[in-house]
PDB file of N, CA and C in Angstrom:
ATOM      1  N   UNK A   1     -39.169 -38.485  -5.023  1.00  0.00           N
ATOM      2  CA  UNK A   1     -39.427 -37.871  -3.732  1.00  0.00           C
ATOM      3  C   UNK A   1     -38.821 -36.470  -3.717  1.00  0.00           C
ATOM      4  N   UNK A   2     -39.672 -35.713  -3.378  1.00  0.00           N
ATOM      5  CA  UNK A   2     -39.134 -33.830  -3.187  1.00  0.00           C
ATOM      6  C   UNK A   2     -38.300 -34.082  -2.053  1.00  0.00           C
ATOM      7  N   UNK A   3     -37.247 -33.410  -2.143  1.00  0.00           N
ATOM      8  CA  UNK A   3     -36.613 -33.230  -0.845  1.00  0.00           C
ATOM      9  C   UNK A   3     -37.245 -32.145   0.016  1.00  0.00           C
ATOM     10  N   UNK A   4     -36.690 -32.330   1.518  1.00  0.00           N
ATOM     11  CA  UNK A   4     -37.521 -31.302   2.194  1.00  0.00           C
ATOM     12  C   UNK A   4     -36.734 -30.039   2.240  1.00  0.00           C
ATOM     13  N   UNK A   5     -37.472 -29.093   2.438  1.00  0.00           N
ATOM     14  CA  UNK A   5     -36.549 -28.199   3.014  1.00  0.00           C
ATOM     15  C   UNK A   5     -36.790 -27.833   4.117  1.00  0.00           C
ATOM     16  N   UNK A   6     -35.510 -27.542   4.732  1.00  0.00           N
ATOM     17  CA  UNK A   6     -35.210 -26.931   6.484  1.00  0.00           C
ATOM     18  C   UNK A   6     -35.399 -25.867   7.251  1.00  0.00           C
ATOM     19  N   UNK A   7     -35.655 -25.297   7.764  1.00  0.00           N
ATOM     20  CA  UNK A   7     -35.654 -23.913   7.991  1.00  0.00           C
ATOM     21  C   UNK A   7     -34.567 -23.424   9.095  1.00  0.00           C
ATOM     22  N   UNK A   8     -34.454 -22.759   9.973  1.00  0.00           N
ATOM     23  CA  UNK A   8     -33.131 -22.662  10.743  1.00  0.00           C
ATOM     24  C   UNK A   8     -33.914 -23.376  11.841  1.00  0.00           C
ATOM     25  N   UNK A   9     -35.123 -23.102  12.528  1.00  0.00           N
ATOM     26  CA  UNK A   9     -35.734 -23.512  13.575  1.00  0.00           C
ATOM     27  C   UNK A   9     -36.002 -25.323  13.308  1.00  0.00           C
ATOM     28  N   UNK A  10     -35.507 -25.895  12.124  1.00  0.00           N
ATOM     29  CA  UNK A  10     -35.938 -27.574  11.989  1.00  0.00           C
ATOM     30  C   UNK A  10     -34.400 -27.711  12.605  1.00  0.00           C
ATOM     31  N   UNK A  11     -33.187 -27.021  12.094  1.00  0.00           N
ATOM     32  CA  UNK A  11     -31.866 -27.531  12.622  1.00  0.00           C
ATOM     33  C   UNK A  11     -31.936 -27.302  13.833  1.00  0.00           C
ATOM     34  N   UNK A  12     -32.090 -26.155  14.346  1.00  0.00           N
ATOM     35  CA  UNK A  12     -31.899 -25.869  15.694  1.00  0.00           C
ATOM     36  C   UNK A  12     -32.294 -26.563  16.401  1.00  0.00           C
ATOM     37  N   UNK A  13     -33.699 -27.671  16.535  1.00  0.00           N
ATOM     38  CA  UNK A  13     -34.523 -28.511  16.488  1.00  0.00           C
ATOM     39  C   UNK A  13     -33.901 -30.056  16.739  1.00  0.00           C
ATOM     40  N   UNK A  14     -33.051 -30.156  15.810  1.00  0.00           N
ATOM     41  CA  UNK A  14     -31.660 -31.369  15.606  1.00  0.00           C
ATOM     42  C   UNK A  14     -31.144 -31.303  16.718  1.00  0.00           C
ATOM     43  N   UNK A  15     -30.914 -33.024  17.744  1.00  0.00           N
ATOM     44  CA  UNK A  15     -30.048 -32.780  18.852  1.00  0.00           C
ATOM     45  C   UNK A  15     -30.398 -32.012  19.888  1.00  0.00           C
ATOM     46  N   UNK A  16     -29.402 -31.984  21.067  1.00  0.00           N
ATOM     47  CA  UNK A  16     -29.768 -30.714  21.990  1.00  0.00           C
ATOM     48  C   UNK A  16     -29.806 -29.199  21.718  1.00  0.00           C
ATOM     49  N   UNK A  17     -30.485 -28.212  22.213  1.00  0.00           N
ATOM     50  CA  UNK A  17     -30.183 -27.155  22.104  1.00  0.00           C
ATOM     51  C   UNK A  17     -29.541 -26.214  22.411  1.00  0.00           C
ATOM     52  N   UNK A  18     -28.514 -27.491  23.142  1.00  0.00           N
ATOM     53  CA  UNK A  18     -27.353 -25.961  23.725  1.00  0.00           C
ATOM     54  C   UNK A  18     -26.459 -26.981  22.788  1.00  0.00           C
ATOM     55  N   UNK A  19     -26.229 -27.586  21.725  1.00  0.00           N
ATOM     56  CA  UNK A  19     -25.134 -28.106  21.002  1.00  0.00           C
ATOM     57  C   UNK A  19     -24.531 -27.201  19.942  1.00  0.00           C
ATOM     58  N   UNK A  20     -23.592 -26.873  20.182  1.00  0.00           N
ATOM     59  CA  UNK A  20     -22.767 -26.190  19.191  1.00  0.00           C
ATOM     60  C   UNK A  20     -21.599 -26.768  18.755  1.00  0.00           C
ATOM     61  N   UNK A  21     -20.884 -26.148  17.588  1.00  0.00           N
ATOM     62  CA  UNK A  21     -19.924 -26.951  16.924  1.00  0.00           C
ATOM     63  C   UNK A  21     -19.170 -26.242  16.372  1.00  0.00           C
ATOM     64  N   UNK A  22     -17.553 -25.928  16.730  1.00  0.00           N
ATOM     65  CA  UNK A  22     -16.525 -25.325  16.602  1.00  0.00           C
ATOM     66  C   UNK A  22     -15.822 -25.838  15.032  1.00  0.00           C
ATOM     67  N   UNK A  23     -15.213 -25.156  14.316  1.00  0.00           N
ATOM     68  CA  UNK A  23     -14.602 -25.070  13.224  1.00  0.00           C
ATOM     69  C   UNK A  23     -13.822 -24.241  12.715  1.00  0.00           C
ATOM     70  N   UNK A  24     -12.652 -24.524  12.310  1.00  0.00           N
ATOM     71  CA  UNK A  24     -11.360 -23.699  11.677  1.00  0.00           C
ATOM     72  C   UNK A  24     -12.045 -22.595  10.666  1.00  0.00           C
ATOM     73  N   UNK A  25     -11.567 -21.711  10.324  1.00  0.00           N
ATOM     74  CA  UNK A  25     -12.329 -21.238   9.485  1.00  0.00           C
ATOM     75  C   UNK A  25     -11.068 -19.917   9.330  1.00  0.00           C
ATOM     76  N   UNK A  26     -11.163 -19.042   7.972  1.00  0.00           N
ATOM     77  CA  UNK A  26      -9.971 -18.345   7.660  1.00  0.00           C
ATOM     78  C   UNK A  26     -10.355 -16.871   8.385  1.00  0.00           C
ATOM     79  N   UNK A  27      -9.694 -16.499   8.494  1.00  0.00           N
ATOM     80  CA  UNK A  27      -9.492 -14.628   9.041  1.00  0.00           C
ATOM     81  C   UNK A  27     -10.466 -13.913   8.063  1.00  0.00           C
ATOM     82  N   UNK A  28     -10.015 -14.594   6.498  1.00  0.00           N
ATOM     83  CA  UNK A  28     -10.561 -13.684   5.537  1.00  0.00           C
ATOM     84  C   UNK A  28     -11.888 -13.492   5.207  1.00  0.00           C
ATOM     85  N   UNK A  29     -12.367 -14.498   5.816  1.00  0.00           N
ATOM     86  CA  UNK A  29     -13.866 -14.648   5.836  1.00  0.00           C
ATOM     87  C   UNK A  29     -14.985 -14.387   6.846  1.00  0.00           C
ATOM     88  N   UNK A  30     -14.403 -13.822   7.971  1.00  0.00           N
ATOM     89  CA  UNK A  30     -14.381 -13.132   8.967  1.00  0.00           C
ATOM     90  C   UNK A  30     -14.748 -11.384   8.725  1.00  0.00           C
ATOM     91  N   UNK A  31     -13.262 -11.383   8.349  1.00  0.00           N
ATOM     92  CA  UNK A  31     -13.376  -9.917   7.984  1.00  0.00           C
ATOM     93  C   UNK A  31     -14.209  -9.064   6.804  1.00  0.00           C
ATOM     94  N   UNK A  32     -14.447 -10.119   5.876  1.00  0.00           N
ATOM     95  CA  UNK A  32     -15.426  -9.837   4.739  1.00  0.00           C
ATOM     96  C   UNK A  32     -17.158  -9.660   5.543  1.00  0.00           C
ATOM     97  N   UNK A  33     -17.072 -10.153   6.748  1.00  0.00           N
ATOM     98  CA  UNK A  33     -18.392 -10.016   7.197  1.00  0.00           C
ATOM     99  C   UNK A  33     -18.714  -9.027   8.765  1.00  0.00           C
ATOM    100  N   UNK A  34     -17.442  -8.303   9.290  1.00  0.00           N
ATOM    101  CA  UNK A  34     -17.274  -7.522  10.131  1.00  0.00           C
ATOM    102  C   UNK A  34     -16.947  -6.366   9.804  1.00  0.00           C
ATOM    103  N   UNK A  35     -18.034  -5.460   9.477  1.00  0.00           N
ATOM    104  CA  UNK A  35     -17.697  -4.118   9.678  1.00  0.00           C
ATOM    105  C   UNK A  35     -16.034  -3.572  10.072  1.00  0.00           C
ATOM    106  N   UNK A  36     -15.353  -2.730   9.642  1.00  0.00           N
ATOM    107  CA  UNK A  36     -13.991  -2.283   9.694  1.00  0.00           C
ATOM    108  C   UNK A  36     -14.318  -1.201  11.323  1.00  0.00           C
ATOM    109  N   UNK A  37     -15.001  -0.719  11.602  1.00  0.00           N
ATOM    110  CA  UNK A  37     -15.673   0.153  12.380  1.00  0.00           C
ATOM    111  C   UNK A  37     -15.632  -0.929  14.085  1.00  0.00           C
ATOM    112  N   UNK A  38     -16.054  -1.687  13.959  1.00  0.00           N
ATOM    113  CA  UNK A  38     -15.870  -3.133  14.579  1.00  0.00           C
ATOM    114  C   UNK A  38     -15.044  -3.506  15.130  1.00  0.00           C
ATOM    115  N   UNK A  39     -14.190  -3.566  14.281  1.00  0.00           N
ATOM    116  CA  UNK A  39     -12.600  -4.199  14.154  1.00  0.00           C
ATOM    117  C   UNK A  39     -11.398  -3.387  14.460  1.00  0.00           C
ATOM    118  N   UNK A  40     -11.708  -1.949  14.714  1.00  0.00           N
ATOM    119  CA  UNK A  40     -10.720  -0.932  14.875  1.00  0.00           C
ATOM    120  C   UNK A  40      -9.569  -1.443  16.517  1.00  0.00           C
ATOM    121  N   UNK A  41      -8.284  -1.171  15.270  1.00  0.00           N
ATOM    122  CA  UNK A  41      -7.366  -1.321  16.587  1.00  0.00           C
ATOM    123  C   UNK A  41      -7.092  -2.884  16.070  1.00  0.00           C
ATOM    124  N   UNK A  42      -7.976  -3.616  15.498  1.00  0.00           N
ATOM    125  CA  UNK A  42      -7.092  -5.720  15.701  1.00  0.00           C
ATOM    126  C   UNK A  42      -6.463  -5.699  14.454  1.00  0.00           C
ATOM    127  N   UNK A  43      -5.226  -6.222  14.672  1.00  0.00           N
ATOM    128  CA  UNK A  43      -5.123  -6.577  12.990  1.00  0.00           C
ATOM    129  C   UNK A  43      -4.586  -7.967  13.563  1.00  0.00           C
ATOM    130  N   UNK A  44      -5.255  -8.649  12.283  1.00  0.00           N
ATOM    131  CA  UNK A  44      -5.063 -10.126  11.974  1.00  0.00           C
ATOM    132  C   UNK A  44      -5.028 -10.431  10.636  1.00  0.00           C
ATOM    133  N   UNK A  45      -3.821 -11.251  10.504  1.00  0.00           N
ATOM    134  CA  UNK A  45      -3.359 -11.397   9.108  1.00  0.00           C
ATOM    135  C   UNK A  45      -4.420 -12.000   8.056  1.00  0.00           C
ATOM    136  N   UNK A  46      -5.032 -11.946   7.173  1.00  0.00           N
ATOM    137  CA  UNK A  46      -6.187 -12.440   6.499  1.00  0.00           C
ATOM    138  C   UNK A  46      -6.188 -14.160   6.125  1.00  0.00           C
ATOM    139  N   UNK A  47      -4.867 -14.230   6.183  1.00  0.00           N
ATOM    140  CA  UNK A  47      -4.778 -15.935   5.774  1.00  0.00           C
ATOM    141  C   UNK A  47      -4.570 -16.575   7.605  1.00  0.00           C
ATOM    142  N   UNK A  48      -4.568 -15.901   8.211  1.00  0.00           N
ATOM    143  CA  UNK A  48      -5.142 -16.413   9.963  1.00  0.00           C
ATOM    144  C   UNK A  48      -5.781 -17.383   9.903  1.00  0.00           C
ATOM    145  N   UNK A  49      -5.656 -18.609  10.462  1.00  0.00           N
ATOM    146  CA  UNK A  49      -6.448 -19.659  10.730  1.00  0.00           C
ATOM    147  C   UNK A  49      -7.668 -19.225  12.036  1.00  0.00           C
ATOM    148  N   UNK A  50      -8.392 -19.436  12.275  1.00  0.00           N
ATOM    149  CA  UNK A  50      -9.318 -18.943  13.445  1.00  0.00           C
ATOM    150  C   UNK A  50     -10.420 -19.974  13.655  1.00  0.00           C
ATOM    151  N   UNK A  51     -11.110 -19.900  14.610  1.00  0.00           N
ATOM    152  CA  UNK A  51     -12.210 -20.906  15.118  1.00  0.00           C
ATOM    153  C   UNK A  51     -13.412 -20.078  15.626  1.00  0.00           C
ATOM    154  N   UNK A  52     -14.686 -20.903  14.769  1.00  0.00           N
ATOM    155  CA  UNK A  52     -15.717 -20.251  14.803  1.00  0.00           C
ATOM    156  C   UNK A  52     -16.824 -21.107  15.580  1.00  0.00           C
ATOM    157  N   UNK A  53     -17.229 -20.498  16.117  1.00  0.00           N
ATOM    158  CA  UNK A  53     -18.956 -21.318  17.313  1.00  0.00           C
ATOM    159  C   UNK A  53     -19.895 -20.980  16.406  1.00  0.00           C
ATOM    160  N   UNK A  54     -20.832 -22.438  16.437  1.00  0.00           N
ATOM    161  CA  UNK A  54     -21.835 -22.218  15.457  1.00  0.00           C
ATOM    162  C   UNK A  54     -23.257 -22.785  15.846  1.00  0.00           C
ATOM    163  N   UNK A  55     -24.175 -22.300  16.189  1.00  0.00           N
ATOM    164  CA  UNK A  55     -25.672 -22.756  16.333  1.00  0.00           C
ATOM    165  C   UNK A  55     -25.521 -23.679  15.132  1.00  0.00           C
ATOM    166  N   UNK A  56     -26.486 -24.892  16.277  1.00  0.00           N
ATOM    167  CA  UNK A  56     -27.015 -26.466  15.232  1.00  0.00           C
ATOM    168  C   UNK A  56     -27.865 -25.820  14.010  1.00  0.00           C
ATOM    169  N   UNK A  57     -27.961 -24.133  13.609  1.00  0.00           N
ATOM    170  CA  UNK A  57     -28.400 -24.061  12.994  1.00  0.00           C
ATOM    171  C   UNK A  57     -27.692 -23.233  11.688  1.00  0.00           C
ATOM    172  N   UNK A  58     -26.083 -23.280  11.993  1.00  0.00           N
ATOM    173  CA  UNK A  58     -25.013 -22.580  11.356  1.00  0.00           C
ATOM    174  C   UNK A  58     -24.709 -21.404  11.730  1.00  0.00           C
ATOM    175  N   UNK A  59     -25.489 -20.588  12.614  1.00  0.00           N
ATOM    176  CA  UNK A  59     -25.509 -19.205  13.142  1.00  0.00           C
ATOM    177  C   UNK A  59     -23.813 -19.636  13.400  1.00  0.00           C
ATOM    178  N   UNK A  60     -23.303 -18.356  13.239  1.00  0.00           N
ATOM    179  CA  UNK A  60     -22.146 -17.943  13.471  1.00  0.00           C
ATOM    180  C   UNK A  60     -22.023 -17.206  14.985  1.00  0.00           C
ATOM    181  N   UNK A  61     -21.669 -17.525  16.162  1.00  0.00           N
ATOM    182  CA  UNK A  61     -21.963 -17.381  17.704  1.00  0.00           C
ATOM    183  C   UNK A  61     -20.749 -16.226  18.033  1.00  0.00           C
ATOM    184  N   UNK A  62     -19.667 -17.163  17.469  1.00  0.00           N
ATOM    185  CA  UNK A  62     -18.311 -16.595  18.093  1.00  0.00           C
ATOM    186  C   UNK A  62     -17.142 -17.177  17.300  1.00  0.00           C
ATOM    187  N   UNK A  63     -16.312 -15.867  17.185  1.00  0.00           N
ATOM    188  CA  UNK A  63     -14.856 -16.410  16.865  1.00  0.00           C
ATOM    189  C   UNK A  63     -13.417 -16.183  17.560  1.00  0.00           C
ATOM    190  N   UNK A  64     -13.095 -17.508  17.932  1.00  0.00           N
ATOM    191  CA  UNK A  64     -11.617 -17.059  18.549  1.00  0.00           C
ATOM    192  C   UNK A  64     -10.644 -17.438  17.910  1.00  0.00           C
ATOM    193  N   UNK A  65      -9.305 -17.057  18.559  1.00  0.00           N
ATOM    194  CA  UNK A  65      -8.132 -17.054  18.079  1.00  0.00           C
ATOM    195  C   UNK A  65      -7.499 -18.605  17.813  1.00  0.00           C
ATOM    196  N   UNK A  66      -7.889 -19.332  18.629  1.00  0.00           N
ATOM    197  CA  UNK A  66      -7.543 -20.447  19.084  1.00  0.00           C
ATOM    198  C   UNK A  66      -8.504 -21.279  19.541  1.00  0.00           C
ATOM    199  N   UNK A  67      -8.658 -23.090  19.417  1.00  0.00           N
ATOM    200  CA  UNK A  67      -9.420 -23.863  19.373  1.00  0.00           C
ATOM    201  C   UNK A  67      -9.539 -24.165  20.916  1.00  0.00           C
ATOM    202  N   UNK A  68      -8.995 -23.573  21.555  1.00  0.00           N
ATOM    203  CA  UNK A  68      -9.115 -24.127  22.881  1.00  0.00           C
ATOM    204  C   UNK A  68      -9.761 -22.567  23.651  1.00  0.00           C
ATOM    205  N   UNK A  69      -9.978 -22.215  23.024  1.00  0.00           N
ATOM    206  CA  UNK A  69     -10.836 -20.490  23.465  1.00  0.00           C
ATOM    207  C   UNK A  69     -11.841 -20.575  23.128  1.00  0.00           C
ATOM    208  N   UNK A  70     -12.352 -21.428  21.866  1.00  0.00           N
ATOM    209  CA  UNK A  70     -13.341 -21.290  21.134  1.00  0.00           C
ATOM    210  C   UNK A  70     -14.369 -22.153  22.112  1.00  0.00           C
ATOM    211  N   UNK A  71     -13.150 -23.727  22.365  1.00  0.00           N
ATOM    212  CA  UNK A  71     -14.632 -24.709  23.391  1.00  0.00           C
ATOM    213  C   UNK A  71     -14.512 -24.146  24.723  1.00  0.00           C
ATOM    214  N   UNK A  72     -13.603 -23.166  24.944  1.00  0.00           N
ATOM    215  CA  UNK A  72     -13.850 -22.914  27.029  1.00  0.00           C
ATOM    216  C   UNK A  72     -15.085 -21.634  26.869  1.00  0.00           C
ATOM    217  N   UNK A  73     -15.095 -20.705  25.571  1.00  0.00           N
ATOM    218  CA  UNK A  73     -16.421 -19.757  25.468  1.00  0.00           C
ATOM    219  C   UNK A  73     -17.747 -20.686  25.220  1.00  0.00           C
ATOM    220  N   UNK A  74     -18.072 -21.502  24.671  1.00  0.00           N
ATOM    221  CA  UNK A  74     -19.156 -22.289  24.610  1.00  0.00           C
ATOM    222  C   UNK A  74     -19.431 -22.649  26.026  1.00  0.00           C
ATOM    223  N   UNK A  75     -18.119 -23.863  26.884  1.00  0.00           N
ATOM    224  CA  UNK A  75     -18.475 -23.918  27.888  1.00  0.00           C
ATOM    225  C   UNK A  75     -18.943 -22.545  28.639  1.00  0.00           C
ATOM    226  N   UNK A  76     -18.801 -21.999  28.881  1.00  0.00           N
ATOM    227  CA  UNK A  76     -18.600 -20.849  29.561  1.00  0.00           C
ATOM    228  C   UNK A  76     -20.319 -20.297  29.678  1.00  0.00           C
ATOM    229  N   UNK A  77     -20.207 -20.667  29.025  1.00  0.00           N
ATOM    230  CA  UNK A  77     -21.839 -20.019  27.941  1.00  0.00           C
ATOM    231  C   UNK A  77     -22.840 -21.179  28.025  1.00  0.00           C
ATOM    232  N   UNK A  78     -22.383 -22.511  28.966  1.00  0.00           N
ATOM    233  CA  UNK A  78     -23.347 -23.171  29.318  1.00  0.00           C
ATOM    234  C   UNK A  78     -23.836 -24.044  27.937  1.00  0.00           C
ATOM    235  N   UNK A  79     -22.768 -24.253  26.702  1.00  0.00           N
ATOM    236  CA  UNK A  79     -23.033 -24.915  25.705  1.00  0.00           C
ATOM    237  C   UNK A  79     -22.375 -26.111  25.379  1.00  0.00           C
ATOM    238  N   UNK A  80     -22.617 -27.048  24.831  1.00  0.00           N
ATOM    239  CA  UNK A  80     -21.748 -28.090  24.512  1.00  0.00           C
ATOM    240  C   UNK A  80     -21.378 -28.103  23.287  1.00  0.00           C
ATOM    241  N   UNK A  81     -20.328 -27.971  23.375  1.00  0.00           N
ATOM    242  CA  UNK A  81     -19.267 -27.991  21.833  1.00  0.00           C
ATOM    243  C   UNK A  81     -18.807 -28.995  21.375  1.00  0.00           C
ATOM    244  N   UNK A  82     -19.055 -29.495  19.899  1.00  0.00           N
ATOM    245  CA  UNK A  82     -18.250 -30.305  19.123  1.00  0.00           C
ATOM    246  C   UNK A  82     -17.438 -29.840  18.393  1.00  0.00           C
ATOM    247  N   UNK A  83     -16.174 -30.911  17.677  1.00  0.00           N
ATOM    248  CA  UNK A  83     -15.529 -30.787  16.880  1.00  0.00           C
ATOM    249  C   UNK A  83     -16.326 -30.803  15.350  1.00  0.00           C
ATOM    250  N   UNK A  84     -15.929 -30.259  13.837  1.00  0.00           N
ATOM    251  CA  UNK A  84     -16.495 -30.278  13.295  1.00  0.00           C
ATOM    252  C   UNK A  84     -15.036 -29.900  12.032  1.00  0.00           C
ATOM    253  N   UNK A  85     -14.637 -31.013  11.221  1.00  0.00           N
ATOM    254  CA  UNK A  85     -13.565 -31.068  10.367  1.00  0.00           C
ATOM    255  C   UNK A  85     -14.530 -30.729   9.157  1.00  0.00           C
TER     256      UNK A  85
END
Protein backbone atom coordinates (compact mmCIF):
# COMPACT_ATOMS: atom_id res chain seq x y z
CA UNK A 1 0.00 0.00 0.00
CA UNK A 2 1.46 3.67 -1.07
CA UNK A 3 1.19 5.79 1.69
CA UNK A 4 -0.74 8.93 1.25
CA UNK A 5 0.44 12.07 1.21
CA UNK A 6 -0.98 15.21 3.10
CA UNK A 7 -1.05 18.46 2.11
CA UNK A 8 -1.35 21.35 4.77
CA UNK A 9 -5.15 21.86 3.85
CA UNK A 10 -5.78 17.62 4.64
CA UNK A 11 -4.23 18.55 8.34
CA UNK A 12 -5.86 21.61 8.77
CA UNK A 13 -8.89 19.52 7.78
CA UNK A 14 -8.02 17.07 11.00
CA UNK A 15 -10.28 17.91 14.05
CA UNK A 16 -11.63 21.38 14.62
CA UNK A 17 -10.41 24.32 12.97
CA UNK A 18 -9.73 26.58 15.52
CA UNK A 19 -7.48 23.60 17.27
CA UNK A 20 -4.12 24.50 17.95
CA UNK A 21 -1.32 23.01 19.88
CA UNK A 22 1.30 24.62 22.08
CA UNK A 23 4.92 23.23 22.45
CA UNK A 24 8.28 23.94 24.17
CA UNK A 25 10.51 24.63 21.65
CA UNK A 26 14.29 26.32 21.95
CA UNK A 27 15.07 30.20 21.45
CA UNK A 28 17.59 28.90 18.95
CA UNK A 29 15.32 27.83 16.58
CA UNK A 30 13.34 30.74 16.67
CA UNK A 31 15.95 32.98 15.98
CA UNK A 32 17.43 30.98 13.06
CA UNK A 33 14.02 31.79 11.44
CA UNK A 34 13.42 35.61 12.49
CA UNK A 35 15.00 38.10 10.69
CA UNK A 36 17.61 40.12 13.19
CA UNK A 37 15.78 43.38 11.77
CA UNK A 38 12.62 41.86 13.61
CA UNK A 39 14.10 41.19 16.67
CA UNK A 40 15.88 44.53 17.31
CA UNK A 41 16.08 45.61 20.93
CA UNK A 42 15.01 41.53 22.51
CA UNK A 43 17.67 39.60 23.57
CA UNK A 44 16.96 36.12 24.59
CA UNK A 45 19.43 33.73 25.53
CA UNK A 46 19.56 31.05 22.58
CA UNK A 47 19.32 27.96 24.84
CA UNK A 48 15.76 29.83 26.18
CA UNK A 49 13.15 27.40 26.54
CA UNK A 50 9.98 29.10 24.76
CA UNK A 51 6.44 28.02 23.60
CA UNK A 52 5.23 27.92 20.24
CA UNK A 53 1.27 27.99 18.74
CA UNK A 54 0.86 25.84 15.95
CA UNK A 55 -1.93 25.36 13.17
CA UNK A 56 -3.35 21.52 13.02
CA UNK A 57 -1.31 22.08 10.15
CA UNK A 58 2.24 22.85 11.92
CA UNK A 59 2.08 26.55 10.86
CA UNK A 60 4.03 28.22 13.39
CA UNK A 61 1.16 31.04 14.82
CA UNK A 62 3.01 32.39 17.79
CA UNK A 63 5.73 32.33 20.26
CA UNK A 64 5.78 33.16 23.87
CA UNK A 65 7.86 33.38 26.70
CA UNK A 66 5.95 31.22 28.83
CA UNK A 67 3.34 28.31 28.60
CA UNK A 68 0.73 30.07 30.19
CA UNK A 69 0.98 33.16 27.55
CA UNK A 70 1.17 30.87 24.88
CA UNK A 71 -2.64 29.13 25.85
CA UNK A 72 -4.24 32.72 27.12
CA UNK A 73 -2.99 34.11 23.18
CA UNK A 74 -4.77 31.19 21.48
CA UNK A 75 -7.61 31.75 23.83
CA UNK A 76 -7.63 35.18 23.16
CA UNK A 77 -7.65 34.53 19.50
CA UNK A 78 -10.79 32.50 19.87
CA UNK A 79 -8.64 29.11 19.52
CA UNK A 80 -8.45 26.01 21.40
CA UNK A 81 -5.16 24.95 22.55
CA UNK A 82 -3.59 21.68 23.35
CA UNK A 83 -0.75 20.42 25.08
CA UNK A 84 1.71 18.73 22.80
CA UNK A 85 5.04 16.86 24.59
Amino acid sequence: MTPAIMTKEDFRGLGAPDLVYVREIRASDVMADVALSAAKGLSVDPEATLFAVHGADGERLAVMMDRESAFAAAVAHELEPVSVH
